[in-house]
PDB file of N, CA and C in Angstrom:
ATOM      1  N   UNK A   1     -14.464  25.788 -13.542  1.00  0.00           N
ATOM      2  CA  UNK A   1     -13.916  26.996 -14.080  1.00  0.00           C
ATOM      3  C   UNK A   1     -12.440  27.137 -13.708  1.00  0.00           C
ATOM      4  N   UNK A   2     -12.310  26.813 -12.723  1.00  0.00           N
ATOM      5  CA  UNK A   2     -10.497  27.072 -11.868  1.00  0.00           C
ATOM      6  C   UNK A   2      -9.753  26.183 -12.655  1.00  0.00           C
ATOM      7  N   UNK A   3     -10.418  25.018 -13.082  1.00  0.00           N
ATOM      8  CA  UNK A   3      -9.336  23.808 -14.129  1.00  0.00           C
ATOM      9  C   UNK A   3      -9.028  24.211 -15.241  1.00  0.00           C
ATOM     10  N   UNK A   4     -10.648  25.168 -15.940  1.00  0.00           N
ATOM     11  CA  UNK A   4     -10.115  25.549 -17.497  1.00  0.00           C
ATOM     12  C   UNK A   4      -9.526  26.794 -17.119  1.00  0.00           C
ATOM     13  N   UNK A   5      -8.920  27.562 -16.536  1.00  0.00           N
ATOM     14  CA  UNK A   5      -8.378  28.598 -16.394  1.00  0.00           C
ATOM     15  C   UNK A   5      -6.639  28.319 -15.881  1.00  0.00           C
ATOM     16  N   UNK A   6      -6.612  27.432 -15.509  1.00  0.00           N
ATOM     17  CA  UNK A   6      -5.159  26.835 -14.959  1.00  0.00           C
ATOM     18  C   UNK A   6      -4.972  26.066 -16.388  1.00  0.00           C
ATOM     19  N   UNK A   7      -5.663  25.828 -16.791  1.00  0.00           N
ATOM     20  CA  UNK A   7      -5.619  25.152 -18.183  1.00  0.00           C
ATOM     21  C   UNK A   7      -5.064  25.803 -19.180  1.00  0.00           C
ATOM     22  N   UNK A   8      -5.660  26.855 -19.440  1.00  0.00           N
ATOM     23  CA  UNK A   8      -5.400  28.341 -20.593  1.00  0.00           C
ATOM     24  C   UNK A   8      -4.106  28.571 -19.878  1.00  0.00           C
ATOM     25  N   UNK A   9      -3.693  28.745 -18.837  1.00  0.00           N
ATOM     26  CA  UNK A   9      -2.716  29.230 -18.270  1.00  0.00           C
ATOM     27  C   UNK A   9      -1.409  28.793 -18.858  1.00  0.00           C
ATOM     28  N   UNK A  10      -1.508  27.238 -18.417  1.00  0.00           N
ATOM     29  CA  UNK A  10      -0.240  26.276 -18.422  1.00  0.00           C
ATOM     30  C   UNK A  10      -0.296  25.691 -19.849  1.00  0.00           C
ATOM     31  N   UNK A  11      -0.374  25.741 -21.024  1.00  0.00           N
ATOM     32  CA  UNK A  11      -0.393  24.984 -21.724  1.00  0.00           C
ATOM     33  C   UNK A  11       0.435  23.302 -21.776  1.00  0.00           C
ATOM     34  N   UNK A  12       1.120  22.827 -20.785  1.00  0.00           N
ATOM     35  CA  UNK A  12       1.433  21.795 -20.408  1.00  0.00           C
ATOM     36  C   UNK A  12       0.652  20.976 -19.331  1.00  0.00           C
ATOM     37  N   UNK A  13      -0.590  21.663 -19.334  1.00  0.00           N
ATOM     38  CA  UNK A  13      -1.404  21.131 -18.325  1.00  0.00           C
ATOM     39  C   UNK A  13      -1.744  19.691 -18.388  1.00  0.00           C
ATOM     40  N   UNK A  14      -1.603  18.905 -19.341  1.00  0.00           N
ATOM     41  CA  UNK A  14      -1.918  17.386 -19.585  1.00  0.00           C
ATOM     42  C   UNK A  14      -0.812  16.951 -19.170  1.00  0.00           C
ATOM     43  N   UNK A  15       0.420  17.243 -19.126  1.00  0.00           N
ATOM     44  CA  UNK A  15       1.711  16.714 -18.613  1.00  0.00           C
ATOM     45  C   UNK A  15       1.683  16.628 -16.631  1.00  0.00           C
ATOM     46  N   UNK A  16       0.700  17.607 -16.818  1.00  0.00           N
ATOM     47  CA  UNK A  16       0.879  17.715 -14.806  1.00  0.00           C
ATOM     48  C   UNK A  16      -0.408  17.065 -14.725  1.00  0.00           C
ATOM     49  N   UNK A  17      -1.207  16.787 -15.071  1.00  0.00           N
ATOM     50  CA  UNK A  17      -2.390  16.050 -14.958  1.00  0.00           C
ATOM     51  C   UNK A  17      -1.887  14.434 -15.066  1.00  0.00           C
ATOM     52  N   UNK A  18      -1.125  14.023 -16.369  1.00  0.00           N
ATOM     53  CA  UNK A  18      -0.694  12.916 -16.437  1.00  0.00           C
ATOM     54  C   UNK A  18       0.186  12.115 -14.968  1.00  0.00           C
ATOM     55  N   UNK A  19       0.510  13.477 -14.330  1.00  0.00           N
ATOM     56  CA  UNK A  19       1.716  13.066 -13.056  1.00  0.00           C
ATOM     57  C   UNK A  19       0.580  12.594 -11.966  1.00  0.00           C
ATOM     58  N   UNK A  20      -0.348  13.410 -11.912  1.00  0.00           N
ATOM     59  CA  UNK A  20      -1.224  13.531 -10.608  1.00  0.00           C
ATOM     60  C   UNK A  20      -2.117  11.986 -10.897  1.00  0.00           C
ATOM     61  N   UNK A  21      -2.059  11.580 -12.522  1.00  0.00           N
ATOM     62  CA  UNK A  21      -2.846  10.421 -12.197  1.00  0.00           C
ATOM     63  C   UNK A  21      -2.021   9.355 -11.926  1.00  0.00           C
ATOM     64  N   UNK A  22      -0.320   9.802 -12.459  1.00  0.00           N
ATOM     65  CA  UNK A  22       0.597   8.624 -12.353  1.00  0.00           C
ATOM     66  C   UNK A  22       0.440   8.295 -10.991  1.00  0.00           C
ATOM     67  N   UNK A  23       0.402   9.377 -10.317  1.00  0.00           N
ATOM     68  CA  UNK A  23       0.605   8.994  -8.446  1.00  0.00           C
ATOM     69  C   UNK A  23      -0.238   8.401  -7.895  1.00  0.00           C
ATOM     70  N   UNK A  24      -1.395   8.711  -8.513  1.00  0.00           N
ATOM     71  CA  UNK A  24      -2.706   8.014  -7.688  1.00  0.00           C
ATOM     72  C   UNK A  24      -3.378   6.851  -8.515  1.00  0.00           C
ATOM     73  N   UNK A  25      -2.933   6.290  -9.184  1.00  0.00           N
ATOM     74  CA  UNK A  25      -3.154   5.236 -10.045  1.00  0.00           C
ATOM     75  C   UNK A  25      -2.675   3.899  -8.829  1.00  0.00           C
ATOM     76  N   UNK A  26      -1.283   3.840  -8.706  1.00  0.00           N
ATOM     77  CA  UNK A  26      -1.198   2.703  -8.064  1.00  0.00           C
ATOM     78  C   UNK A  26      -1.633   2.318  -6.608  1.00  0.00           C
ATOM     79  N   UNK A  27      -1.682   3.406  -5.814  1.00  0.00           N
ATOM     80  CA  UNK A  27      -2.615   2.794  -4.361  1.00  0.00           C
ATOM     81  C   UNK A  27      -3.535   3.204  -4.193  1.00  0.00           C
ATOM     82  N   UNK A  28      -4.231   3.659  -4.882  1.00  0.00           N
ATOM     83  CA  UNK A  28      -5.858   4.156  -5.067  1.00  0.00           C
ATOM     84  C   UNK A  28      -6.437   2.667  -5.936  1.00  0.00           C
ATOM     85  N   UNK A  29      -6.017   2.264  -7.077  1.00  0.00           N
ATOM     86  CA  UNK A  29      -6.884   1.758  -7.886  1.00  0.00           C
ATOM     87  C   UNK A  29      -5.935   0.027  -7.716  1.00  0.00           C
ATOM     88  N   UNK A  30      -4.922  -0.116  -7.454  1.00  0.00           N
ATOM     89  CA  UNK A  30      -4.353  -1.546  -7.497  1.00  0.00           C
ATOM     90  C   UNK A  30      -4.064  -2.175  -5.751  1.00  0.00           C
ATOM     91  N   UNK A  31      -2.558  -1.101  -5.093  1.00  0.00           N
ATOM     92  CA  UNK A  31      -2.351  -1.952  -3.769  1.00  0.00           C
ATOM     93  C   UNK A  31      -3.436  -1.967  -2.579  1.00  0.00           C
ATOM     94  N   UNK A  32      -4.264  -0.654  -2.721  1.00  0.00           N
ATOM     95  CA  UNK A  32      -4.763  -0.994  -1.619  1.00  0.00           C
ATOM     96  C   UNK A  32      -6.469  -1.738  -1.486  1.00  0.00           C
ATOM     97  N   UNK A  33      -6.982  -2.195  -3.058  1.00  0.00           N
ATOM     98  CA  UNK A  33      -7.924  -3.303  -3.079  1.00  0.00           C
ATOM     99  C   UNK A  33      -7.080  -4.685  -3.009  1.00  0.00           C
ATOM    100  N   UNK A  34      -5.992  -4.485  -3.822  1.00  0.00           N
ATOM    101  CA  UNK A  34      -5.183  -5.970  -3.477  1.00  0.00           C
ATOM    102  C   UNK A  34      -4.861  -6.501  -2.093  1.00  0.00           C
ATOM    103  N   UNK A  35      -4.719  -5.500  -0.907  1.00  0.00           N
ATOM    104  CA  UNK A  35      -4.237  -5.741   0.317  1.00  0.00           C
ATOM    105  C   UNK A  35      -5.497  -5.945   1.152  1.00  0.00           C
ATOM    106  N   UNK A  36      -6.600  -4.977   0.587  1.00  0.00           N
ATOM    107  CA  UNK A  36      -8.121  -5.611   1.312  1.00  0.00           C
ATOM    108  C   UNK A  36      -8.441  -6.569   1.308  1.00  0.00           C
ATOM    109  N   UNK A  37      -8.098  -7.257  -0.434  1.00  0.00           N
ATOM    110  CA  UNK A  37      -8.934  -8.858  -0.788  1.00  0.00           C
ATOM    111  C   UNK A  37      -8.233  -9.619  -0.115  1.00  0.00           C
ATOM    112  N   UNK A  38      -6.673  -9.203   0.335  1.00  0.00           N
ATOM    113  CA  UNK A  38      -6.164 -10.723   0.801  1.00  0.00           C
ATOM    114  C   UNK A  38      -6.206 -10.674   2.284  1.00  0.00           C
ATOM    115  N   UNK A  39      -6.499  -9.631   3.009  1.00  0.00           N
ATOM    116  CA  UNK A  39      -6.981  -9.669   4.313  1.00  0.00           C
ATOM    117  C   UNK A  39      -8.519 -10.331   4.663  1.00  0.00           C
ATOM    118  N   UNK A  40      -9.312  -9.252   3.768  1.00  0.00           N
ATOM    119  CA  UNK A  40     -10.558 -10.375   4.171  1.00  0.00           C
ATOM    120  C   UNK A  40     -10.648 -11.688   3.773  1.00  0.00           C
ATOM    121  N   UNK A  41      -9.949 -12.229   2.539  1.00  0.00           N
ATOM    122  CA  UNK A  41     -10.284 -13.634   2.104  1.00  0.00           C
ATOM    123  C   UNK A  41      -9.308 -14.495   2.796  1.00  0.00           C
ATOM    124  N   UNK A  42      -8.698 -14.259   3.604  1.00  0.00           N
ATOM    125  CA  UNK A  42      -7.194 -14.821   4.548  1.00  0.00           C
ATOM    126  C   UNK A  42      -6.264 -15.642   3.936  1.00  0.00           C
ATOM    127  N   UNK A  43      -5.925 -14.769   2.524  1.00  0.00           N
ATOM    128  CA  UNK A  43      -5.133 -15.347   1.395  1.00  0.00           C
ATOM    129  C   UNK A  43      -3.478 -15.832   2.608  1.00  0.00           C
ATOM    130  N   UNK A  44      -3.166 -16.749   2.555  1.00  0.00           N
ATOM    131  CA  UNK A  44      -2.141 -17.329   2.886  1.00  0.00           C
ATOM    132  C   UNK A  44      -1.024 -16.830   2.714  1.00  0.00           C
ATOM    133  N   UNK A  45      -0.094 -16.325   3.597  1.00  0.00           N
ATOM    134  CA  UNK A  45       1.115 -15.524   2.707  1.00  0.00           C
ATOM    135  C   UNK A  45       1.834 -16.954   2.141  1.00  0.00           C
ATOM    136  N   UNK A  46       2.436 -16.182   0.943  1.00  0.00           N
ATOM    137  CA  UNK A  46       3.408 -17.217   0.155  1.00  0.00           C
ATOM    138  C   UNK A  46       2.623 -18.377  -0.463  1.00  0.00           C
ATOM    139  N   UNK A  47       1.648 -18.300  -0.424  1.00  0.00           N
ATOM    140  CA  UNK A  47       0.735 -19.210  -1.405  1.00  0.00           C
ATOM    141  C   UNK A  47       0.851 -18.551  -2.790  1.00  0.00           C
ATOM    142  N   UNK A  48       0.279 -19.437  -3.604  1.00  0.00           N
ATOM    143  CA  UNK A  48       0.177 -19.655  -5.216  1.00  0.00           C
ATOM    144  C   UNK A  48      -0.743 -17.901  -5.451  1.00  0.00           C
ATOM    145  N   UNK A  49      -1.714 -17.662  -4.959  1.00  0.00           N
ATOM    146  CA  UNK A  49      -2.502 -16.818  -5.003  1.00  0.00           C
ATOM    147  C   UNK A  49      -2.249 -15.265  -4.438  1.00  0.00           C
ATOM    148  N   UNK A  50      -1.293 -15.152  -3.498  1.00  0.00           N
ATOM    149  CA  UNK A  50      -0.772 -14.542  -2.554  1.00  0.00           C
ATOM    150  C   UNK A  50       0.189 -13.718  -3.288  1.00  0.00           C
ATOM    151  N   UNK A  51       1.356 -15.140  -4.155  1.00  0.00           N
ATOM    152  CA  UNK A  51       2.592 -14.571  -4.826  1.00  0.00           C
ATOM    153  C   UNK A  51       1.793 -13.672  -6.001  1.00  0.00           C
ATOM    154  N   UNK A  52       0.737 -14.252  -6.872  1.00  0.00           N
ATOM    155  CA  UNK A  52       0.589 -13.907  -7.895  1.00  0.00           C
ATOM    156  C   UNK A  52      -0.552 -12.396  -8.177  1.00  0.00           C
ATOM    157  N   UNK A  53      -0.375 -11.812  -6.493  1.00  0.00           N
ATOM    158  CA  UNK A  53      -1.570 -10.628  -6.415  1.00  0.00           C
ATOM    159  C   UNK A  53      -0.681  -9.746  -6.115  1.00  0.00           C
ATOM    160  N   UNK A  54       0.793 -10.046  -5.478  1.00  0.00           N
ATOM    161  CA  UNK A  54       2.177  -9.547  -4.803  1.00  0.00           C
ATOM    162  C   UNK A  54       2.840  -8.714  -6.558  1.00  0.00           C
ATOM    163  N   UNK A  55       2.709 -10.255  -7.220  1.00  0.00           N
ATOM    164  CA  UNK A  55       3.218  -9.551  -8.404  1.00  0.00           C
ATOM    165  C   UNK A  55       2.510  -8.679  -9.229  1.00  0.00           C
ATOM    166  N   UNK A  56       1.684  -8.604  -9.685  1.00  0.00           N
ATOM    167  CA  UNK A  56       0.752  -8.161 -10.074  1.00  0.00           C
ATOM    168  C   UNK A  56       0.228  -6.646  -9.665  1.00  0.00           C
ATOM    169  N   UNK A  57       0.714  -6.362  -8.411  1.00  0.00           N
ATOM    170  CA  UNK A  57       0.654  -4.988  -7.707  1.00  0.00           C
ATOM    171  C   UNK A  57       1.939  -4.575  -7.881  1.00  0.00           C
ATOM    172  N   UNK A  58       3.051  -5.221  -7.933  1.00  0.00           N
ATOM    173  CA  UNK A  58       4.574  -4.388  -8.447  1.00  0.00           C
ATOM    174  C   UNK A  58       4.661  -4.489  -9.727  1.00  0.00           C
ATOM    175  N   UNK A  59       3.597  -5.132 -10.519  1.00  0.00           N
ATOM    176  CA  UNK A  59       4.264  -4.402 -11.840  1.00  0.00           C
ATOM    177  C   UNK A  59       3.083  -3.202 -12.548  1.00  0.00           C
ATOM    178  N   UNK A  60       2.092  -2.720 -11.633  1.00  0.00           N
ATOM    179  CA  UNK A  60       1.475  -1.639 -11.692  1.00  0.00           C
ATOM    180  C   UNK A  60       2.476  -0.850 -11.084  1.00  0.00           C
ATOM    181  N   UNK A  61       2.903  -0.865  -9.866  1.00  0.00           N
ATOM    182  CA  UNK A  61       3.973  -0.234  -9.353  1.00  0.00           C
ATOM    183  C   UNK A  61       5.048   0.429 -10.420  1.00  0.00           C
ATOM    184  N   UNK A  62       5.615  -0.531 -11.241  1.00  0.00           N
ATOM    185  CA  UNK A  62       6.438   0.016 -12.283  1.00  0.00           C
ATOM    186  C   UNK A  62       5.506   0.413 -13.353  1.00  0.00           C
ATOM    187  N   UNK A  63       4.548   0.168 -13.996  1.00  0.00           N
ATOM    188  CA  UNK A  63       3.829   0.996 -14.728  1.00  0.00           C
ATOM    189  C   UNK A  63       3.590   2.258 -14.583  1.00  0.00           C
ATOM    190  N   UNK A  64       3.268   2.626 -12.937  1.00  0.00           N
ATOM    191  CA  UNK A  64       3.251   3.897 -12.790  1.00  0.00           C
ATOM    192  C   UNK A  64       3.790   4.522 -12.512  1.00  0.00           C
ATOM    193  N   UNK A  65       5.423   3.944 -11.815  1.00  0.00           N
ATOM    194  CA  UNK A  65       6.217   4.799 -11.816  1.00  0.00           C
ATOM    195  C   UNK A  65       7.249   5.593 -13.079  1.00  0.00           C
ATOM    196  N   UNK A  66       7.017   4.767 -14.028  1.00  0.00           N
ATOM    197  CA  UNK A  66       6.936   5.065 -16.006  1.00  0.00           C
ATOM    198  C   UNK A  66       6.515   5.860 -16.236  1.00  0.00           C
ATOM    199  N   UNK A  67       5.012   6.051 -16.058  1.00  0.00           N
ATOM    200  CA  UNK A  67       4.215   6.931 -16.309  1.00  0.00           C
ATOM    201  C   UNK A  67       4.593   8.328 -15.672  1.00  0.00           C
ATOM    202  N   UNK A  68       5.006   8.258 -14.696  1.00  0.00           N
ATOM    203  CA  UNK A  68       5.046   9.296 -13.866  1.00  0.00           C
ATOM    204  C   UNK A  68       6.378  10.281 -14.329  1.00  0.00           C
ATOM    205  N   UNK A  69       7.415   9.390 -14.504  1.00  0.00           N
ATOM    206  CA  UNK A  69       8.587   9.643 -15.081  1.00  0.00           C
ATOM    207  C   UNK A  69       8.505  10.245 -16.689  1.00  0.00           C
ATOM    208  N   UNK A  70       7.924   9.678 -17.478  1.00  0.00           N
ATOM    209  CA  UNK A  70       6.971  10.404 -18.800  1.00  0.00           C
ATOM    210  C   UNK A  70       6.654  11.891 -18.304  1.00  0.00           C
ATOM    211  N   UNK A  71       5.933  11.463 -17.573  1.00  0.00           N
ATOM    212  CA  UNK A  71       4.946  12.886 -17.030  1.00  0.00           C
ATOM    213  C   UNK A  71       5.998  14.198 -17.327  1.00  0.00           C
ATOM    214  N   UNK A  72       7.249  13.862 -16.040  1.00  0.00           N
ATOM    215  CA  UNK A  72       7.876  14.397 -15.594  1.00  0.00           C
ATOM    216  C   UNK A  72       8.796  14.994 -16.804  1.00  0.00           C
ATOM    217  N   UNK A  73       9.164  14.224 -17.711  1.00  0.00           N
ATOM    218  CA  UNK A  73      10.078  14.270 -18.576  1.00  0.00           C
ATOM    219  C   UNK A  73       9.210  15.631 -19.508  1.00  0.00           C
ATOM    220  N   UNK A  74       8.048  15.385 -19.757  1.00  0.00           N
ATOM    221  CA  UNK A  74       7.252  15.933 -20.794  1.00  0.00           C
ATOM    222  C   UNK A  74       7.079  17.592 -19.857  1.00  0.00           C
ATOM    223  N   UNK A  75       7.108  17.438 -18.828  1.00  0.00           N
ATOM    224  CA  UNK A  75       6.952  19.206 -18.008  1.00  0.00           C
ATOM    225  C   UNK A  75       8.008  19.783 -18.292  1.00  0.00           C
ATOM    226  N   UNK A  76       9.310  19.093 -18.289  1.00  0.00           N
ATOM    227  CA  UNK A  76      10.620  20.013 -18.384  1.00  0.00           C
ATOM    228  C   UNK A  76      11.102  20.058 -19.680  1.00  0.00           C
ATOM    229  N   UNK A  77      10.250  19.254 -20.595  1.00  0.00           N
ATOM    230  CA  UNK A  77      10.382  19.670 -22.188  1.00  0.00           C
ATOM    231  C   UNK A  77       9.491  20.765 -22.462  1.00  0.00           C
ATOM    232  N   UNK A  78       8.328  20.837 -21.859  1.00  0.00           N
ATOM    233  CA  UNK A  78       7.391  21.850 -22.101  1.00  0.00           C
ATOM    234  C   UNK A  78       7.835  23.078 -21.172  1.00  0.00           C
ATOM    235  N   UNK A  79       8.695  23.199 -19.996  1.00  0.00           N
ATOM    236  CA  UNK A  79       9.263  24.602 -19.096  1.00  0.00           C
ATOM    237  C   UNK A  79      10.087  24.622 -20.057  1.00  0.00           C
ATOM    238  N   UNK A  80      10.750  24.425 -20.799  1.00  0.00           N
ATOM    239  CA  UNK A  80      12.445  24.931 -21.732  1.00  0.00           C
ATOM    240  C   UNK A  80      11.502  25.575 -22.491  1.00  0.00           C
ATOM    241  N   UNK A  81      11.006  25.475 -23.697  1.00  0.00           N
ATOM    242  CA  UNK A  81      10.219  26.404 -24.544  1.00  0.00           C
ATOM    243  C   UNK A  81       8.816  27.097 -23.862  1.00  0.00           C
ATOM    244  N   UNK A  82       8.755  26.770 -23.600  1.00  0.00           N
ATOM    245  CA  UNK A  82       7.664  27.842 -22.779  1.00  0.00           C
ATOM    246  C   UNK A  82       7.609  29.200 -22.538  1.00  0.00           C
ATOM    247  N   UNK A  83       7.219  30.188 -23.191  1.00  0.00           N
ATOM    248  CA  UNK A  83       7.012  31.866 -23.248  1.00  0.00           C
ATOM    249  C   UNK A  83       5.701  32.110 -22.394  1.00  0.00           C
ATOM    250  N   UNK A  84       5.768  32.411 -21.513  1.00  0.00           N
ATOM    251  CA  UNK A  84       4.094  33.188 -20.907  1.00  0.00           C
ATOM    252  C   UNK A  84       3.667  33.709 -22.003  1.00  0.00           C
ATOM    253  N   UNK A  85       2.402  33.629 -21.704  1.00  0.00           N
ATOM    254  CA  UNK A  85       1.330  35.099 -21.915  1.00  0.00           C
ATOM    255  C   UNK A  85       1.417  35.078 -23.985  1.00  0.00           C
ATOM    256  N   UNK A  86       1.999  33.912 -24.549  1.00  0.00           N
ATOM    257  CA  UNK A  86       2.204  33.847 -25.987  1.00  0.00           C
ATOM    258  C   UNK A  86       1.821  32.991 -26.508  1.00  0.00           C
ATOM    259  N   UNK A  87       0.994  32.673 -27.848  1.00  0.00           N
ATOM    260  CA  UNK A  87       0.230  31.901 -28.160  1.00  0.00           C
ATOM    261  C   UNK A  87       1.734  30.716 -29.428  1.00  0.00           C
ATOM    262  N   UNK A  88       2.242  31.255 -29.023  1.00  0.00           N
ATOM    263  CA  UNK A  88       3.163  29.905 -30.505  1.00  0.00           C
ATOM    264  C   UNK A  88       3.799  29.330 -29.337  1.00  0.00           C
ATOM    265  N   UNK A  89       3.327  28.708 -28.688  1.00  0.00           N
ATOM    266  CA  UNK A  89       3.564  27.544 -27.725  1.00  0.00           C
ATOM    267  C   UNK A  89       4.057  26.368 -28.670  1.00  0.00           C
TER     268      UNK A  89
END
């Protein structure tokens, strides 16, 4: 109930939702299983396998920091027109 009501509220609510997943997208769901697997499997630093899990986590890194920047861009297009309490959003 508190989400659809902050929801009705903000009509830019997908723009701040989009931010909160930009943030937690990359060390929730990419660096910090990537940094588990290569600890327990005793991936070699600077090996073939090592470089290519290194890269692979920085360019989620820049994916989400894109995303996040989107996010961001899309809140302060949606605060400039924005009227409270008025439905021609």
């Amino acid at each position: 109930m508190t989400t659809t009501l902050i929801s009705m509220l903000m009509p830019f609510f997908n723009d701040v939702l989009g931010l909160l997943g930009a943030i937690g997208f990359w060390p929730l769901t990419v660096y910090f299983p990537v940094e588990m697997y290569i600890v327990q499997k005793n991936v070699p630093r600077w090996g073939t396998k090592w470089v290519c899990l290194q890269v692979l986590s920085l360019a989620c890194l820049f994916v989400s920091v894109a995303a996040a920047a989107g996010s961001v861009v899309g809140i302060v297009s949606d605060l400039k027109i924005y009227k409270p309490f008025q439905s021609d959003f």
